[in-house]
Protein backbone atom coordinates (compact mmCIF):
# COMPACT_ATOMS: atom_id res chain seq x y z
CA UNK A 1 53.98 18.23 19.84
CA UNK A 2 55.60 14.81 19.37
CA UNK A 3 52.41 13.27 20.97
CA UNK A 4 49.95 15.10 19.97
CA UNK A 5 50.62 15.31 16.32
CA UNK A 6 49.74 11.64 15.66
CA UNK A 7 46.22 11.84 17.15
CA UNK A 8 45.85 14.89 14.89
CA UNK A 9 46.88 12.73 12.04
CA UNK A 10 44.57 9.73 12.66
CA UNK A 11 41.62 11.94 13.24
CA UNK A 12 42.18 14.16 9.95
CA UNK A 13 42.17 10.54 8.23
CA UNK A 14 38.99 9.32 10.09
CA UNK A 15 37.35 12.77 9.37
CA UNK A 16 38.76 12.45 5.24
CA UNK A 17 37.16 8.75 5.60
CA UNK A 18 34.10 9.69 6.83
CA UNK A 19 33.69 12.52 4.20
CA UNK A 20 34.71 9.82 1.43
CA UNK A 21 32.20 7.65 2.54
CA UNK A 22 29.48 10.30 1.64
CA UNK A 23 30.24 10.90 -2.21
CA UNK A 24 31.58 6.86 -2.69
CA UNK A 25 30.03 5.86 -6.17
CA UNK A 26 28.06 3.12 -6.06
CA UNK A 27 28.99 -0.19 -6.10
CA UNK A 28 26.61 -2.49 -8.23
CA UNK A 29 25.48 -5.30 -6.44
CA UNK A 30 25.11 -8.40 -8.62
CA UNK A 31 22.53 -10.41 -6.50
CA UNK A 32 22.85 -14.40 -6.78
CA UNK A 33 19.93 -16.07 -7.53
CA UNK A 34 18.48 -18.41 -4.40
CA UNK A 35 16.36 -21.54 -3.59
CA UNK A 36 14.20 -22.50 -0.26
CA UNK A 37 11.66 -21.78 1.76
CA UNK A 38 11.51 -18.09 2.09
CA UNK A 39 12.74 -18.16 -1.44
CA UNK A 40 9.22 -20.09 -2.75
CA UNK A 41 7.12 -18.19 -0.35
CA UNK A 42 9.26 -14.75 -2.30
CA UNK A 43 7.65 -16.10 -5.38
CA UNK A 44 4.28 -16.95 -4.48
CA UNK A 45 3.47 -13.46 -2.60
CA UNK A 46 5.04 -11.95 -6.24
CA UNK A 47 2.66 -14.00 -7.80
CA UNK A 48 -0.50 -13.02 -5.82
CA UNK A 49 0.41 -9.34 -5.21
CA UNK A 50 0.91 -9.13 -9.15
CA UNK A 51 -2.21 -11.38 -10.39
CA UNK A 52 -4.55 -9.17 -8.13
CA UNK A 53 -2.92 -5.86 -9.19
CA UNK A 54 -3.03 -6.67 -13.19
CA UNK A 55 -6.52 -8.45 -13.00
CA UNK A 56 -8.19 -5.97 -10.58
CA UNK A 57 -8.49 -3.63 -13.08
CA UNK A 58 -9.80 -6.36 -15.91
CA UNK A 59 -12.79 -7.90 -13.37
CA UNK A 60 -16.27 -6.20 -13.74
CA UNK A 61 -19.22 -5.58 -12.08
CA UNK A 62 -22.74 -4.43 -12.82
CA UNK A 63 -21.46 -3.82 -16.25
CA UNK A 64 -18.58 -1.47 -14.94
CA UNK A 65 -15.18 -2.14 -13.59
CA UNK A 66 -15.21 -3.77 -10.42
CA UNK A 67 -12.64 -1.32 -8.98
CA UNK A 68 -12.56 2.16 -10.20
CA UNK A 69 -11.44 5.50 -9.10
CA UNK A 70 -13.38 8.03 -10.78
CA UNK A 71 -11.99 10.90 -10.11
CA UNK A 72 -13.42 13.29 -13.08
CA UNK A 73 -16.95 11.90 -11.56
CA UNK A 74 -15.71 11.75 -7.89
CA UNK A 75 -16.51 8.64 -7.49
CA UNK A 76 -15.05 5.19 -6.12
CA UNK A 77 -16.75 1.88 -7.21
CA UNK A 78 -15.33 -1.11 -5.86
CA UNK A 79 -17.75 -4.47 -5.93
CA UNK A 80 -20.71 -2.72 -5.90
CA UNK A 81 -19.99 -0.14 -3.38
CA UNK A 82 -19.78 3.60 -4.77
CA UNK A 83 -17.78 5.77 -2.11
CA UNK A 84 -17.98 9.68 -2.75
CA UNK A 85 -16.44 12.58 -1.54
CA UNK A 86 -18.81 12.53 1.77
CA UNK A 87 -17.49 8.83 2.39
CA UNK A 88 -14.20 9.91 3.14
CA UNK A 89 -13.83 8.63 6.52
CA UNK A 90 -13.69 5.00 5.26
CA UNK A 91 -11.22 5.66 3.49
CA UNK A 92 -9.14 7.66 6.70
CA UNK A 93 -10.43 4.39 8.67
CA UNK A 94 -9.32 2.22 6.24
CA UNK A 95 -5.23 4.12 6.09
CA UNK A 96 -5.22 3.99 9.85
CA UNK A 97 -5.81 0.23 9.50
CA UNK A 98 -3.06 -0.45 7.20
CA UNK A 99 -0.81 1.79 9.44
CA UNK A 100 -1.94 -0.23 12.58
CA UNK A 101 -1.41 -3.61 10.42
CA UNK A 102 2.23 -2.88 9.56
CA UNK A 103 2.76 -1.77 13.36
CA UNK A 104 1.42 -5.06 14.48
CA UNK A 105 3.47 -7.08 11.76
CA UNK A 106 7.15 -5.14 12.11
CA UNK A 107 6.49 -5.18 15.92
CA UNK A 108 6.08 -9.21 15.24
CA UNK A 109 8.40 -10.28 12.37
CA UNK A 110 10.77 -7.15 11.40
CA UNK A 111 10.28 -6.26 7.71
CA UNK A 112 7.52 -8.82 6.95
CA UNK A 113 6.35 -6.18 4.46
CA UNK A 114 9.68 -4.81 2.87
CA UNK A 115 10.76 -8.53 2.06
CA UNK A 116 7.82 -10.17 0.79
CA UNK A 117 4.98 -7.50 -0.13
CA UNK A 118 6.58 -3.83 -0.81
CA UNK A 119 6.34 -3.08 -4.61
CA UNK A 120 9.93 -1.83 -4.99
CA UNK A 121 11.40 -5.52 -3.64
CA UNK A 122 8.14 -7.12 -5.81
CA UNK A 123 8.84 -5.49 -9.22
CA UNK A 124 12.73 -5.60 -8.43
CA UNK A 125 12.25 -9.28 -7.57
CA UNK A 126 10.51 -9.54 -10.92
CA UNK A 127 12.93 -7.19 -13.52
CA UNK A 128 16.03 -9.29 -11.79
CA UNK A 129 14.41 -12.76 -12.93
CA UNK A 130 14.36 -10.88 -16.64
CA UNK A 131 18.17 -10.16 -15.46
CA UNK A 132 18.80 -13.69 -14.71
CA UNK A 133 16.81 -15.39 -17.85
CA UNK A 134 18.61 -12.88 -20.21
CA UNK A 135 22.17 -12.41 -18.80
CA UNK A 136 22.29 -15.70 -16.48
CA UNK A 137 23.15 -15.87 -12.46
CA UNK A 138 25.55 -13.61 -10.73
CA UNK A 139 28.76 -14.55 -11.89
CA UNK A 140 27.64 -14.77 -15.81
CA UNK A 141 26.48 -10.93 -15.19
CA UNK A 142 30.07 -9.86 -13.63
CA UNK A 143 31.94 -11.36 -16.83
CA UNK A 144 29.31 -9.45 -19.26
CA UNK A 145 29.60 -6.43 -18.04
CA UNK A 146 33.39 -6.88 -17.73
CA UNK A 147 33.42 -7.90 -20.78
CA UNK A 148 34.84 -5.66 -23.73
CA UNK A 149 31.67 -3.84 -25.80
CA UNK A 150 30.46 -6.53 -28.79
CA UNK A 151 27.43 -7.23 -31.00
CA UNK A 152 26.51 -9.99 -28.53
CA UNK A 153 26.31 -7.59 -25.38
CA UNK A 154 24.70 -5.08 -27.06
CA UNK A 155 22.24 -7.97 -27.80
CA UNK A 156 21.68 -9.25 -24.26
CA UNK A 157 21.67 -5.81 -22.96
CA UNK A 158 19.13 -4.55 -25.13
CA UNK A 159 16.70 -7.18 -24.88
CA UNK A 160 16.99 -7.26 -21.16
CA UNK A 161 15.80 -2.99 -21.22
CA UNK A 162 13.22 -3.84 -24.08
CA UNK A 163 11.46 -6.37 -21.68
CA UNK A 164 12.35 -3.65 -18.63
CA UNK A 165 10.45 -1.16 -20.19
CA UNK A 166 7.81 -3.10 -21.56
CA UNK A 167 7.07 -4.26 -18.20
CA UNK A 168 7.55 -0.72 -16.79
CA UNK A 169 4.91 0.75 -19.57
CA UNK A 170 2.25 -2.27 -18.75
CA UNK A 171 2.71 -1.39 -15.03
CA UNK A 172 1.65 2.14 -15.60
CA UNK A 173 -1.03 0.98 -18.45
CA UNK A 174 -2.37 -1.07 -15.69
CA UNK A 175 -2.07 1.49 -12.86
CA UNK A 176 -3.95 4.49 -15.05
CA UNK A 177 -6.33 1.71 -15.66
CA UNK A 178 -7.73 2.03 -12.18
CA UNK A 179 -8.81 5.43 -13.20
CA UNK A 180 -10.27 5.52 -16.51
CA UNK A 181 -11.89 2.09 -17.53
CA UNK A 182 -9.18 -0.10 -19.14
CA UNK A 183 -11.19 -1.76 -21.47
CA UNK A 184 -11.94 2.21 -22.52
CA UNK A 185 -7.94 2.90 -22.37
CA UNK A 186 -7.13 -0.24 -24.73
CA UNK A 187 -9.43 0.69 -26.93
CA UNK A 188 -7.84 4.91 -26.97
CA UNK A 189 -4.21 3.05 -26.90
CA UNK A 190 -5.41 1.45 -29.84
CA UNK A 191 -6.05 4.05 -32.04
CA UNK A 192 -3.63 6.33 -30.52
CA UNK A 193 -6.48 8.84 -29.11
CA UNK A 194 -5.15 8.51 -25.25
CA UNK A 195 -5.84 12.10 -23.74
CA UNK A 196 -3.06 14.26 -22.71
CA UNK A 197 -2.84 13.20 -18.57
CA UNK A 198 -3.37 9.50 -19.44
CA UNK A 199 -0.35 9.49 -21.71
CA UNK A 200 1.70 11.56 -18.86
CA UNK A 201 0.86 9.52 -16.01
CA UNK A 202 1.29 6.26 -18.30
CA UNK A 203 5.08 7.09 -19.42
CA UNK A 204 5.32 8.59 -15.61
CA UNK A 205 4.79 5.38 -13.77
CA UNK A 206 6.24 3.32 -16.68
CA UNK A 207 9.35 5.39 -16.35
CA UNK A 208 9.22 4.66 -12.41
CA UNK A 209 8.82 1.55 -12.36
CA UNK A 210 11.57 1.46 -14.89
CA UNK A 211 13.97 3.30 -12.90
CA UNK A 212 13.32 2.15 -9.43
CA UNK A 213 13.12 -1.73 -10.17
CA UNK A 214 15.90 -1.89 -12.55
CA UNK A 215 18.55 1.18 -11.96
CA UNK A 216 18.17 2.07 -8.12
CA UNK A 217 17.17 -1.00 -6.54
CA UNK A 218 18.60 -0.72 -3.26
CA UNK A 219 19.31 2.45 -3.16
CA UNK A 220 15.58 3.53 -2.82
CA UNK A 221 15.29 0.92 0.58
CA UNK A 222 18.21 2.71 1.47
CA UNK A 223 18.17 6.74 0.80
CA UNK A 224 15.08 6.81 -0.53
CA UNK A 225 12.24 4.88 1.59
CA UNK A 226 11.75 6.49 5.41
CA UNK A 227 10.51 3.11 6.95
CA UNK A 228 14.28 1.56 7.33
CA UNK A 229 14.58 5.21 9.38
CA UNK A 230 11.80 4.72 11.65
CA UNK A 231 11.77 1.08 11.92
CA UNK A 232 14.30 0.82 15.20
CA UNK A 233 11.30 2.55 17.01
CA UNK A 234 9.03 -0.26 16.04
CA UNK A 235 11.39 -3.26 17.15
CA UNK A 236 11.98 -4.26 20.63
CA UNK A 237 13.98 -7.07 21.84
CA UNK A 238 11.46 -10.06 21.38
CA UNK A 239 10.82 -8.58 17.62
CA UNK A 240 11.36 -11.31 14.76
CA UNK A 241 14.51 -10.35 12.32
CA UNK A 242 17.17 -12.34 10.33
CA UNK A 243 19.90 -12.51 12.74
CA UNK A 244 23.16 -14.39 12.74
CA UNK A 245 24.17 -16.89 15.54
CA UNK A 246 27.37 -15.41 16.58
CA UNK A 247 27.87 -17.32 19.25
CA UNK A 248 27.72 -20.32 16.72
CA UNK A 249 29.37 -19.36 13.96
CA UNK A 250 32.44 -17.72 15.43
CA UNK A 251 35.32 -17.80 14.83
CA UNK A 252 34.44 -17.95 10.92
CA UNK A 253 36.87 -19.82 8.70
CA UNK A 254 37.28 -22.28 5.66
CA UNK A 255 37.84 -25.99 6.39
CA UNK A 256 37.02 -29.36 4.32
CA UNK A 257 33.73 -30.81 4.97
CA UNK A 258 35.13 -34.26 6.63
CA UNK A 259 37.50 -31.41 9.12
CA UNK A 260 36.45 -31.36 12.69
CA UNK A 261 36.31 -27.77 13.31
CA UNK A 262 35.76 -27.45 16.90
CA UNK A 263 39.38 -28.89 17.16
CA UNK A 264 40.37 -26.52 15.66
CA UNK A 265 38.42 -23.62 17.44
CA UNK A 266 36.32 -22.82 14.79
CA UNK A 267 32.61 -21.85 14.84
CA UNK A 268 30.18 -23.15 12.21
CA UNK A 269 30.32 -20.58 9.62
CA UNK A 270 32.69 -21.41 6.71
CA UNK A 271 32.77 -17.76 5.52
CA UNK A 272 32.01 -18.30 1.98
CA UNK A 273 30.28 -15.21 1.58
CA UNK A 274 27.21 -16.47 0.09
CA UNK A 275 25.07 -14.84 2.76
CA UNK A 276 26.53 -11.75 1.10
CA UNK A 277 26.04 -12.69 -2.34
CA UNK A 278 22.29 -13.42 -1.91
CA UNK A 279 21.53 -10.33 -0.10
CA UNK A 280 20.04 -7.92 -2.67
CA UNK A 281 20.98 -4.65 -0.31
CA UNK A 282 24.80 -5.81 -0.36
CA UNK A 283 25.06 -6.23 3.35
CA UNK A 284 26.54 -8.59 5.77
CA UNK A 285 24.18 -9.95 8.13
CA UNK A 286 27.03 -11.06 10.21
CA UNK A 287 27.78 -7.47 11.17
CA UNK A 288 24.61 -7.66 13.10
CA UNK A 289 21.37 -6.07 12.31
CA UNK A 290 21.51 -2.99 9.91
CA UNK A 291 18.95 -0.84 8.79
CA UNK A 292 19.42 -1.61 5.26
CA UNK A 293 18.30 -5.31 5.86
CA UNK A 294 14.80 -5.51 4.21
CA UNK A 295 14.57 -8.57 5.97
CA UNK A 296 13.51 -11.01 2.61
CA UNK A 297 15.48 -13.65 4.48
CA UNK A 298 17.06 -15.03 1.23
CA UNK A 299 20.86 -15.42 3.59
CA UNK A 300 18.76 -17.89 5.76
CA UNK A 301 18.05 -20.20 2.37
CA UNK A 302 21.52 -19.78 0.99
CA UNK A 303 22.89 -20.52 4.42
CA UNK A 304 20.94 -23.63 5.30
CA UNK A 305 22.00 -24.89 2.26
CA UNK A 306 25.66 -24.51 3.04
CA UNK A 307 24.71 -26.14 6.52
CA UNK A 308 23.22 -28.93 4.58
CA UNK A 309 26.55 -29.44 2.25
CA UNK A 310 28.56 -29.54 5.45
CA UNK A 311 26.27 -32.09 7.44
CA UNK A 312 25.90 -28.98 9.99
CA UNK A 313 22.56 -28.22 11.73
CA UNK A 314 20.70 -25.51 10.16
CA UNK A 315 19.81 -22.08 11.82
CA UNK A 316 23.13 -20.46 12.20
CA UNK A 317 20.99 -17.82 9.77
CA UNK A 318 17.46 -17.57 10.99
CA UNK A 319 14.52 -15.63 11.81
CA UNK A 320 14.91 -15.18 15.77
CA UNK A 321 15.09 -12.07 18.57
CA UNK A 322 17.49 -10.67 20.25
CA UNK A 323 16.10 -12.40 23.57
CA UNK A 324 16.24 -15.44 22.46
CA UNK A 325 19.98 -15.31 21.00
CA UNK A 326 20.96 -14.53 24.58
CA UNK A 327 19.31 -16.59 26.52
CA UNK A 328 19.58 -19.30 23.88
CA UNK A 329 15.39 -20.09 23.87
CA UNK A 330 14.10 -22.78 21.78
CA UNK A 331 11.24 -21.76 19.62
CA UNK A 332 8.49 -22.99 21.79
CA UNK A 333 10.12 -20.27 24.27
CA UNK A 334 10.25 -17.55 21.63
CA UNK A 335 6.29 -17.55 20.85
CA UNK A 336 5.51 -17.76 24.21
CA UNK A 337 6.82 -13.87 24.33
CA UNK A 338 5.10 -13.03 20.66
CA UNK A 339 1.67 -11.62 22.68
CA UNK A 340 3.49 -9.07 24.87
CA UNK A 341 2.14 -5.66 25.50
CA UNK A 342 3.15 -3.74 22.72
CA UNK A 343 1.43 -6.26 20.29
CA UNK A 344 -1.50 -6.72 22.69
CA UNK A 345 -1.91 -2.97 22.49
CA UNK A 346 -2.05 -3.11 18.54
CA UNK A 347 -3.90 -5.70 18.16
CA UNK A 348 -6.22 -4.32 21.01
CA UNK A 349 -6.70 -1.01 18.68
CA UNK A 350 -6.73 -2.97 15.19
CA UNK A 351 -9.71 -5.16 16.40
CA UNK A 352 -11.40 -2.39 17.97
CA UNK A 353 -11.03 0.30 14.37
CA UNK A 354 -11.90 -2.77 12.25
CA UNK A 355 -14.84 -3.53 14.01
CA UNK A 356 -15.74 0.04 14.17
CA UNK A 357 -14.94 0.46 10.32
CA UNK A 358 -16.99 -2.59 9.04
CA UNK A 359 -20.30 -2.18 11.36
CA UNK A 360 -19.87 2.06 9.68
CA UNK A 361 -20.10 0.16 6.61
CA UNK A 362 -22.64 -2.05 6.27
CA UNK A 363 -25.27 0.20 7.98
CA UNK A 364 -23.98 2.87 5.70
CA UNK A 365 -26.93 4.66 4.20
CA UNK A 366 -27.18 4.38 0.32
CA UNK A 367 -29.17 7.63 0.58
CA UNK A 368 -27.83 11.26 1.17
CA UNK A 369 -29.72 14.31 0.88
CA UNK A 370 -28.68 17.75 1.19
CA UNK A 371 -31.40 20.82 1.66
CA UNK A 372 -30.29 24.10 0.17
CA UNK A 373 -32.80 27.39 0.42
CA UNK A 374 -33.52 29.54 -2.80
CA UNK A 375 -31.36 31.94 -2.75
CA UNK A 376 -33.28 34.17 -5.05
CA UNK A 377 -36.15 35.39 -2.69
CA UNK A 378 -36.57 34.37 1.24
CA UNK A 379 -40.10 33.71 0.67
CA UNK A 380 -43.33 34.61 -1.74
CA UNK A 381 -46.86 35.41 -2.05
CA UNK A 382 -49.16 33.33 -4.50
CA UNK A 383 -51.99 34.60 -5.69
CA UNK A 384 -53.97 32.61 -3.51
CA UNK A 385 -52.54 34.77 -0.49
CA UNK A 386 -50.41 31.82 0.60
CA UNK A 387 -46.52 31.82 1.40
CA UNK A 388 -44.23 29.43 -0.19
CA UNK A 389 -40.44 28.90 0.13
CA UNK A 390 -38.40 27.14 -2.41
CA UNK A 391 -35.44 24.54 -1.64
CA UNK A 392 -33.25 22.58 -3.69
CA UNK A 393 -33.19 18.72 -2.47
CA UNK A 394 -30.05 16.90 -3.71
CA UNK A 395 -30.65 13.44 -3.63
CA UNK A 396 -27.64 10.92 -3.46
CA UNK A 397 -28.33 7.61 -4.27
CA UNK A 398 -25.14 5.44 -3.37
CA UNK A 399 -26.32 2.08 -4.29
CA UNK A 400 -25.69 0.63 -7.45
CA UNK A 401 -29.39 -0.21 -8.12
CA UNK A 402 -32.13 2.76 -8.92
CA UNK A 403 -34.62 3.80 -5.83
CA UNK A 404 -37.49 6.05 -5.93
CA UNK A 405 -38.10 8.09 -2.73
CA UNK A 406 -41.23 10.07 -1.83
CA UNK A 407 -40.40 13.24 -0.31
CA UNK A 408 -42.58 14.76 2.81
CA UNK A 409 -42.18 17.61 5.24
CA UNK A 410 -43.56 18.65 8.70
CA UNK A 411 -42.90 21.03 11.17
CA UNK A 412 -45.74 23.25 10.36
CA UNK A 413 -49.71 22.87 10.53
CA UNK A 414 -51.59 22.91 6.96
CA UNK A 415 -48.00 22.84 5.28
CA UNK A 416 -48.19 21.41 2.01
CA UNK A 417 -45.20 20.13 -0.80
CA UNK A 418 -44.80 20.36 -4.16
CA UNK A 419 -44.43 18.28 -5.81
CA UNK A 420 -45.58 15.44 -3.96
CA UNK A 421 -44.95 12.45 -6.79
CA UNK A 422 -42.23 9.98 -6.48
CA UNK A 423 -38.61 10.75 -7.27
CA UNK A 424 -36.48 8.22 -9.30
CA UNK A 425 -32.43 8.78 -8.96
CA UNK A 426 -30.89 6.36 -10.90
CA UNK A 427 -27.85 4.38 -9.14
CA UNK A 428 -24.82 5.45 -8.38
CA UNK A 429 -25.99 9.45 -9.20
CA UNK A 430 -26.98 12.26 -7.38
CA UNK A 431 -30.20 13.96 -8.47
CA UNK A 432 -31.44 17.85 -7.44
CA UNK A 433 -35.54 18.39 -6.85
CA UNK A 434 -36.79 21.35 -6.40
CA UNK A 435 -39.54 21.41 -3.86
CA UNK A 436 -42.03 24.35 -2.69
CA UNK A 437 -43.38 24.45 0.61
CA UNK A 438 -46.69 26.35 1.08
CA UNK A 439 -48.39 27.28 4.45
CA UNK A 440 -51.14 29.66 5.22
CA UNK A 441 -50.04 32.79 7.11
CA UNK A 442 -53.21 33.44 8.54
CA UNK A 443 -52.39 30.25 10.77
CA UNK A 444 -48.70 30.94 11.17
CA UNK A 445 -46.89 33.07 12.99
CA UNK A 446 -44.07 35.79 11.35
CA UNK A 447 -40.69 34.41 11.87
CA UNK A 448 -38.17 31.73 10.98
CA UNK A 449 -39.68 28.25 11.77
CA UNK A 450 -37.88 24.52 12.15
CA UNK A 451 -38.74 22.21 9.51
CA UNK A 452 -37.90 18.87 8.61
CA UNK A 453 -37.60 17.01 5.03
CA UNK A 454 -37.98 13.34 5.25
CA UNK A 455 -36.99 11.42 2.30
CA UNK A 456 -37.91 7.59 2.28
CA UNK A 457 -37.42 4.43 -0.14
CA UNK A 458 -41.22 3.79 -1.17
CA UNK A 459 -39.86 -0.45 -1.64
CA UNK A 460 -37.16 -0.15 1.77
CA UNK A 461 -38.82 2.12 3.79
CA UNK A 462 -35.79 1.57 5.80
CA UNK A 463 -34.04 3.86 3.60
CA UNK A 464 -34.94 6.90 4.18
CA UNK A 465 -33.17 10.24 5.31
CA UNK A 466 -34.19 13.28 7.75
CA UNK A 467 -32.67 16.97 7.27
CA UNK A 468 -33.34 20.13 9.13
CA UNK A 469 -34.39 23.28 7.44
CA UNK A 470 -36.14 27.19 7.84
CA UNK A 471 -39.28 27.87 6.75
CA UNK A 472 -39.26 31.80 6.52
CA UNK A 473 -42.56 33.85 6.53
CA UNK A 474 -42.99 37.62 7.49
């Protein structure tokens, strides 16, 4: 018992610890603002995500929006393409690309895609400069809302949500926009006519945006987003991430810039905590990699800068594998094991579905035709003693320009259409024809015979569509 009961002690804490850990409130992280290299290329892939997401929706084309989603219409226009419903594969081929992509790139450089390109670290990037410009840098934000309640916190605070949810509301303006024409929207926002779902989906992704950018923040990389979760099975030991140099910056501690530190057995970092400051998860990198690292690389800025103040090389923060930290490699090393099975294999399969993808697309067919029997009567006498059968042609015309098609059949001796005059579909509409066939059934005999429509551009003759029918006579 006098052995024993101390164990059961220690593990009672660790389990009461543990179960703490779970319902811990939240600790507010009060990212510092950074400078650099990673930091300017943050800004410019803000910039460029942003300016092609709000202009997109602004650009037209053929007098329509250059990129729309119609869904009432089922219809997707984007620079002069129309997809429909039957074009669905594109868009399949075009997920399993992006899915490929971000293999390739995480397999390559980590997070390239939380850090830089994901919308929740873009638009939480963006409502923390709003943060910064109304409330100033980290420590300025600590003392505010430390700070007892006054007219002049009120203030800050309220102008900082007014421009939150002003950006919030623009982002879902903007995002509805790719929907229903914005010029079209403006004009309902305008005189406060915007239809039921357009409101809700406005104030839905406004409030989103809203909430995920400036209330949860990390919390959706970490509880909320399943990439982090999956990620491990992605990275291998030659994978890119923002690692710290252990081996060079241990043992941490603070010392004067003139101090020689390796006298007195310390390693290069000066553990100021900036590294942790930066971070906008809250981590420390010097733990080692951690799935809550998004990997924007904003340490490695704030920590070559230290380096610089101390006259240290940089690095002791950088982009670099787990290979290459062993077996200290020097970068020339390091690329030399970037093209390495795994990526040869994805970039094998990208090259070979993009290929694939494009060559569907440009011989895509702007013409689509479906045959559909009467379903009135199989077949009919005319007064003339001859047998007809009546179909229903629905003519898809894909292209944004108009076409007229002539319509013929064969598959039968002496069979004859009507009518037998051009058709004119309009572009970017589908058009239904109804067409009688009419055969003589002194020359055919009783049964259900193959038949084939061909539809043809009369201008591209290489536009032109075959389908398969029954011609029915008894």
């Amino acid at each position: 018992m006098v052995r024993t009961a101390p164990l059961k002690v220690v593990k009672e804490a660790e389990l009461l610890s543990a179960e703490a850990s779970l319902y811990e409130i939240r600790q507010k992280i009060y990212p510092r603002s950074v400078s650099g290299w990673f930091a300017r290329w943050r800004v410019a892939l803000v910039m460029a995500t942003q300016l092609l997401f709000y202009g997109l929706p602004w650009l037209t084309w053929n007098a329509r929006p250059a990129v729309l989603f119609d869904l009432a219409a089922r219809k997707f226009y984007i620079f002069g393409i129309v997809f429909w419903p039957q074009d669905f594969i594109f868009l399949a081929g075009l997920l399993v690309i992006a899915a490929l992509s971000l293999f390739l790139f995480t397999a390559v450089g980590g997070r390239l895609f939380c850090g830089y390109a994901c919308p929740q670290t873009v638009y939480t990037a963006m409502f923390m400069w709003i943060e910064r410009k109304v409330e100033g840098d980290r420590a300025q934000r600590i003392k505010l809302d430390g700070a007892a309640l006054s007219a002049g916190k009120v203030l800050r605070k309220a102008v900082k949500h007014a421009l939150w949810i002003s950006v919030g509301l623009w982002t879902g303006f903007t995002f509805v926009g790719y929907f229903t024409p914005i010029k079209i929207l403006l004009g309902e926002m305008s005189h406060l006519s915007l239809g039921p779902w357009e409101t809700f989906w406005i104030l839905f992704y406004g409030f989103a945006t809203y909430g995920n950018a400036g209330w949860m923040r990390e919390q959706v990389c970490k509880y909320m987003c399943p990439y982090a979760r999956f990620q491990s099975a992605m990275f291998d030991a030659d994978t890119l991430t923002v690692t710290y140099d252990a081996q060079r910056g241990e043992p941490r501690g603070s010392r004067g810039r003139s101090a020689d530190f390796q006298a007195k057995g310390l390693g290069a970092c000066v553990d100021c905590g900036i590294c942790v400051q930066v971070c906008p998860t809250g981590i420390d990198i010097r733990r080692g990699l951690q799935y809550e690292c998004i990997g924007c690389a904003a340490c490695v800025d704030s920590c070559n800068q230290v380096m610089d103040k101390m006259a240290y090389p940089r690095g002791l923060i950088r982009y670099s594998t787990e290979n290459a930290l062993k077996q200290r490699m020097t970068p020339s090393q390091m690329a030399a094991r970037v093209f390495r099975p795994r990526v040869l294999v994805y970039i094998g399969l990208l090259a070979v579905i993009v290929t694939v993808w494009g060559v569907a697309l440009v011989l895509r067919s702007p013409l689509k035709v479906d045959v559909i029997r009467d379903r009135a009567a199989l077949m009919r006498e005319t007064r003339a003693g001859k047998i007809e059968n009546v179909y229903r042609l629905q003519i898809m015309n894909t292209d944004e320009q108009a076409h007229r098609y002539v319509i013929k059949a064969s598959g039968l001796s002496n069979m004859r259409i009507k009518p037998v005059a051009p058709v004119a579909v309009p572009g970017a509409t589908t058009q239904a024809i109804v067409v009688t066939l009419e055969v003589d059934p002194a020359k055919i005999k009783p049964g259900s015979h193959n038949i084939m429509f061909h539809i043809e551009d009369i201008e591209q003759p290489a536009i032109r569509a075959d389908e398969k029918s029954r011609f029915i006579i008894k």
